[in-house]
Protein backbone atom coordinates (compact mmCIF):
# COMPACT_ATOMS: atom_id res chain seq x y z
CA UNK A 1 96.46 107.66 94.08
CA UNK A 2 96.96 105.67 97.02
CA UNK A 3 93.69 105.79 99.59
CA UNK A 4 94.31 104.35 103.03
CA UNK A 5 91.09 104.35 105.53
CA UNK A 6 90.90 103.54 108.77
CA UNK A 7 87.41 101.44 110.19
CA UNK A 8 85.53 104.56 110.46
CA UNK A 9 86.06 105.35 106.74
CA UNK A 10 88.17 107.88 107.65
CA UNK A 11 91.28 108.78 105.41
CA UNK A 12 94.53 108.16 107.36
CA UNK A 13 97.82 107.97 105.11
CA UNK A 14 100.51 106.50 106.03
CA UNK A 15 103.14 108.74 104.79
CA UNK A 16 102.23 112.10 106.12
CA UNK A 17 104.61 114.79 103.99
CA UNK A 18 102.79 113.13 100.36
CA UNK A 19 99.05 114.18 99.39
CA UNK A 20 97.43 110.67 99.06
CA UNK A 21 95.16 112.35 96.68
CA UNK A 22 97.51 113.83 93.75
CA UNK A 23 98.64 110.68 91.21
CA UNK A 24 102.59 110.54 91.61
CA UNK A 25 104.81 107.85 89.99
CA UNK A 26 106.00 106.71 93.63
CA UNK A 27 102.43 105.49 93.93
CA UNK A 28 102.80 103.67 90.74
CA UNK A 29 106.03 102.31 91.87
CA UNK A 30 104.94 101.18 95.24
CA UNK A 31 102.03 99.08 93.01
CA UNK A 32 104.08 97.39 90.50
CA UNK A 33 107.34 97.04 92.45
CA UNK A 34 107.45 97.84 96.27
CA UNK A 35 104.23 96.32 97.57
CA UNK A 36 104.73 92.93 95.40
CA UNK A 37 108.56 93.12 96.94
CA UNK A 38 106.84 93.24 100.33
CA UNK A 39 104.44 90.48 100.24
CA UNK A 40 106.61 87.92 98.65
CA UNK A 41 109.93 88.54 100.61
CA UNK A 42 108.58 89.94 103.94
CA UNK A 43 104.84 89.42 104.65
CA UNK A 44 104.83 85.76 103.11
CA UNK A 45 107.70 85.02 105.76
CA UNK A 46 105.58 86.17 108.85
CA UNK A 47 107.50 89.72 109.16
CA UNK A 48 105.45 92.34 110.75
CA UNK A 49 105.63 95.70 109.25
CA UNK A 50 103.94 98.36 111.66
CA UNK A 51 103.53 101.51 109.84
CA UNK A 52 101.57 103.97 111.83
CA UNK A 53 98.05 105.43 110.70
CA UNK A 54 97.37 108.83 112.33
CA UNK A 55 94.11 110.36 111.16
CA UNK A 56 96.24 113.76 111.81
CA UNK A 57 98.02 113.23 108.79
CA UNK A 58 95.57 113.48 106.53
CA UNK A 59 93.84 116.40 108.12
CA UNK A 60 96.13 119.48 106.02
CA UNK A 61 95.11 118.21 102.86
CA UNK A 62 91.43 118.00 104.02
CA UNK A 63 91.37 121.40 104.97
CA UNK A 64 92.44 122.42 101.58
CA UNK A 65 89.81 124.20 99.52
C-alpha cells in the first residue's frame, strides 16, 4: 500500500492508472529499492523531483463501492 495525502488529509496519488489502496509488489519495490535509490543518488545531491499530486486521481477509486 502506498498512501500519499495532501495537507487537507486528502488522498492524492501520485501515479494515477495504480489503486494506491490494493498491496502490489511495485509498492514493495519502490520501498526496499526505488525510494532508497532516490534519496541517496538524487535527493541527497539537491535534485528536485516534481511529481504532480492531483486530488483527481484518486477520485475513481473513491467512488468505488
Amino acid at each position: 500500500m502506498l498512501a500519499e495525502f495532501s495537507y487537507g488529509g486528502k488522498v492524492t496519488p501520485s501515479f494515477p492508472l495504480l489503486d494506491p489502496r490494493a498491496n502490489r509488489w511495485i509498492w514493495w519495490w519502490g520501498k526496499t529499492t526505488g525510494f532508497p535509490w532516490l534519496y541517496w543518488h538524487l535527493m541527497i545531491k539537491g535534485y528536485r523531483i516534481d511529481i504532480p499530486h492531483l486530488e483527481g486521481y484518486a477520485k475513481r477509486f473513491m467512488n468505488e463501492e
